[in-house]
Protein backbone atom coordinates (compact mmCIF):
# COMPACT_ATOMS: atom_id res chain seq x y z
CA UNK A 1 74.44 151.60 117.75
CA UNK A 2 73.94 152.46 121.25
CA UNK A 3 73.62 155.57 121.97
CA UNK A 4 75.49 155.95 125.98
CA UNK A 5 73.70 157.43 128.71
CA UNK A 6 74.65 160.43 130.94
CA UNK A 7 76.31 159.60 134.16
CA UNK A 8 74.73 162.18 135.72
CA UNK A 9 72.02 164.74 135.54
CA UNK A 10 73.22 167.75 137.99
CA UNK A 11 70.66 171.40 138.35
CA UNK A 12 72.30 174.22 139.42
CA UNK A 13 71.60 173.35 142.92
CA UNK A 14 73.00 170.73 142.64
CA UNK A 15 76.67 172.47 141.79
CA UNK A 16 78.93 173.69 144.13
CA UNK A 17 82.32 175.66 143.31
CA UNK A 18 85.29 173.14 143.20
CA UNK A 19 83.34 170.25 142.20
CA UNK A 20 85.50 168.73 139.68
CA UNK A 21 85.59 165.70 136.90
CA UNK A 22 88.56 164.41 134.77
CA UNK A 23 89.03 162.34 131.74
CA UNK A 24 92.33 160.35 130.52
CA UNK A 25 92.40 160.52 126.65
CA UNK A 26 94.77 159.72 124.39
CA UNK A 27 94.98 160.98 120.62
CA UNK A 28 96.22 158.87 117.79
CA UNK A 29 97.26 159.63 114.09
CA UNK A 30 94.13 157.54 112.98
CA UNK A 31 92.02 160.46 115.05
CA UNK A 32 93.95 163.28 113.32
CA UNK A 33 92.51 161.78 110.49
CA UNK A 34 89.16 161.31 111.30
CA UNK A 35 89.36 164.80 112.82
CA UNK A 36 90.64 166.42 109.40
CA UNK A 37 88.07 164.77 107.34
CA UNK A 38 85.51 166.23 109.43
CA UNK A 39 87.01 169.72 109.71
CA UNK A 40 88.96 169.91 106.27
CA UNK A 41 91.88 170.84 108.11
CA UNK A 42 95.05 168.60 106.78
CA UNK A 43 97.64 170.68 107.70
CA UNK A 44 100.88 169.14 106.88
CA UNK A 45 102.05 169.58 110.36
CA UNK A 46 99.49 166.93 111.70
CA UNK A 47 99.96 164.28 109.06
CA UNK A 48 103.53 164.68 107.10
CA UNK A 49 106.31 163.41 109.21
CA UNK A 50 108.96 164.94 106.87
CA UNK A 51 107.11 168.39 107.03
CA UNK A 52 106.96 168.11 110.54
CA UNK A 53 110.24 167.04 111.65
CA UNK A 54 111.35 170.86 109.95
CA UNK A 55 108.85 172.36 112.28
CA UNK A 56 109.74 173.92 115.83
CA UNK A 57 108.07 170.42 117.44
CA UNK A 58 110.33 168.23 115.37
CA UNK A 59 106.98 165.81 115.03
CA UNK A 60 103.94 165.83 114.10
CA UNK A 61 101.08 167.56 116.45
CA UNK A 62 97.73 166.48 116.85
CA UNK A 63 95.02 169.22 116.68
CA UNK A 64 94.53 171.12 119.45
CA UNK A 65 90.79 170.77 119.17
CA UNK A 66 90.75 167.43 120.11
CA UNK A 67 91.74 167.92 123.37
CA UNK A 68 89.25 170.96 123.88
CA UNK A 69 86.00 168.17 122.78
CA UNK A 70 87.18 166.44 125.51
CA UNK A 71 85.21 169.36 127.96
CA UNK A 72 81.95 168.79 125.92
CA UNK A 73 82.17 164.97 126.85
CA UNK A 74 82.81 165.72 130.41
CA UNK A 75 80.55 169.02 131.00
CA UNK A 76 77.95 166.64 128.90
CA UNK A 77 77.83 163.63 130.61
CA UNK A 78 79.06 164.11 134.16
CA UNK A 79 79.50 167.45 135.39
CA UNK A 80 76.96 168.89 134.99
CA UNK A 81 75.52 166.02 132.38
CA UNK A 82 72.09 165.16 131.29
CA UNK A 83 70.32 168.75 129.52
CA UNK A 84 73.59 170.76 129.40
CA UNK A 85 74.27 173.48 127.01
CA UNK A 86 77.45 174.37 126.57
CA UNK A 87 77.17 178.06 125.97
CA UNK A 88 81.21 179.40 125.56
CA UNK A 89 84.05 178.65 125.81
CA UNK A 90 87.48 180.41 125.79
CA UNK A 91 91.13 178.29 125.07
CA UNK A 92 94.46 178.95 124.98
CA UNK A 93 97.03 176.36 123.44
CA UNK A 94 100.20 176.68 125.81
CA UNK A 95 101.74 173.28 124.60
CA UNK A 96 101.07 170.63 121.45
CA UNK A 97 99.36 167.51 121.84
CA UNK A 98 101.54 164.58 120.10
CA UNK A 99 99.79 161.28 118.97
CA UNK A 100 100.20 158.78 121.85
CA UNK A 101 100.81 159.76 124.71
CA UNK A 102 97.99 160.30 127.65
CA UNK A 103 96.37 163.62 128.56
CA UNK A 104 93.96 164.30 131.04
CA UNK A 105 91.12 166.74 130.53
CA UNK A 106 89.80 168.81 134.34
CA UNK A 107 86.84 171.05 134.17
CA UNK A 108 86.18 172.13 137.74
CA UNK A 109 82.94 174.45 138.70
CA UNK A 110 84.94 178.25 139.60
CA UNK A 111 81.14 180.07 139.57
CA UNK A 112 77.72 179.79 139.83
CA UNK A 113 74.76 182.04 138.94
CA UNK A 114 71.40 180.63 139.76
CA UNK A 115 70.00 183.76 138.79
CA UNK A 116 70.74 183.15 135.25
CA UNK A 117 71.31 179.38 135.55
CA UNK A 118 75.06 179.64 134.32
CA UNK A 119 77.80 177.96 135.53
CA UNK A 120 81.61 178.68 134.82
CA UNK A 121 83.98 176.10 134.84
CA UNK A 122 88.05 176.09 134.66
CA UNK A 123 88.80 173.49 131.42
CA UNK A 124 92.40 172.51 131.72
CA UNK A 125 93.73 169.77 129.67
CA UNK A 126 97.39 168.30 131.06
CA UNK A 127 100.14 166.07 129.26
CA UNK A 128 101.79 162.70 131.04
CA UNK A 129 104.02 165.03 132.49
CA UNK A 130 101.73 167.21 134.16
CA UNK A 131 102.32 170.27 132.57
CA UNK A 132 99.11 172.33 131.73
CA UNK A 133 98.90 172.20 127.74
CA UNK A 134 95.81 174.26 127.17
CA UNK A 135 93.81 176.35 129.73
CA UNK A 136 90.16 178.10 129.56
CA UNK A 137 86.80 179.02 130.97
CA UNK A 138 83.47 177.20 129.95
CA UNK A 139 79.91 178.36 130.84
CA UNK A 140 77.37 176.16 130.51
CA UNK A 141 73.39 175.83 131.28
CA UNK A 142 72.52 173.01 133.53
CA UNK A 143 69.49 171.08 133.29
CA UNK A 144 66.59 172.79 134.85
CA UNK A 145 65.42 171.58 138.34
CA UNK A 146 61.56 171.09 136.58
CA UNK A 147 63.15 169.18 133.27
CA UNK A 148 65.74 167.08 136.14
CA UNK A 149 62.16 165.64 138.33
CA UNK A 150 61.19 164.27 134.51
CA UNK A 151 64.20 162.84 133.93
CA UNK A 152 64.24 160.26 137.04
């Protein structure tokens, strides 16, 4: 297998507040599965389409996790990409995901300390109607500008 390669390698000076990458995804049953078997969570409300249509969605959901490892594929390979360590991360689920349909992940740079070489990003996640289905903050370590020259 091929492993892909960054699409960009970004230092902190490289980074400027507003600077912001997206990603269309979309999530299907065969991922919830994957996802559980990985996680060991096979909650009935992901996979059981009688169990879910008695739940307040009236379908099944897909974990709200997979739309928050969307951010480490974006933070990890664009903005800031090559050398990045993720460092936190902070999420609140305002909507479900259901299996699908297209969301589009946002993180968008909202701070930068080159003291510490941190950067804080906005990680927003939207359904195909555009409303906002999970919101949080990221802060990540960007390549260092020394590690970056041996990198070109």
């Amino acid at each position: 297998m091929s492993i892909p390669q960054a699409r960009n390698c970004m230092s902190i000076d490289d980074l400027e507040i507003g600077m912001s990458v997206e990603k269309i995804y979309t999530i299907s049953h065969e991922d919830a599965v994957k996802f559980s078997e990985m996680s060991g969570d096979w909650n009935p409300a992901h996979h059981n389409e009688d169990y879910a249509a008695n739940s307040i969605f009236k379908q099944r959901v897909a974990h709200g996790m997979f739309s928050v490892i969307q951010f480490s594929g974006l933070l990890g390979m664009d903005l800031p990409g090559l050398g990045t360590l993720w460092l936190k991360q902070s999420v609140e689920f305002l909507r479900p995901a259901f299996f699908g349909y297209e969301y589009k992940a946002v993180v968008t740079v909202v701070a930068i300390n080159a003291e510490n070489n941190t950067v804080t990003f906005s990680t927003e996640c939207y359904d195909h109607d555009g409303n906002k289905i999970i919101i949080g903050e990221g802060v990540v370590k960007p390549i260092p500008e020394k590690l970056k020259q041996k990198n070109k």
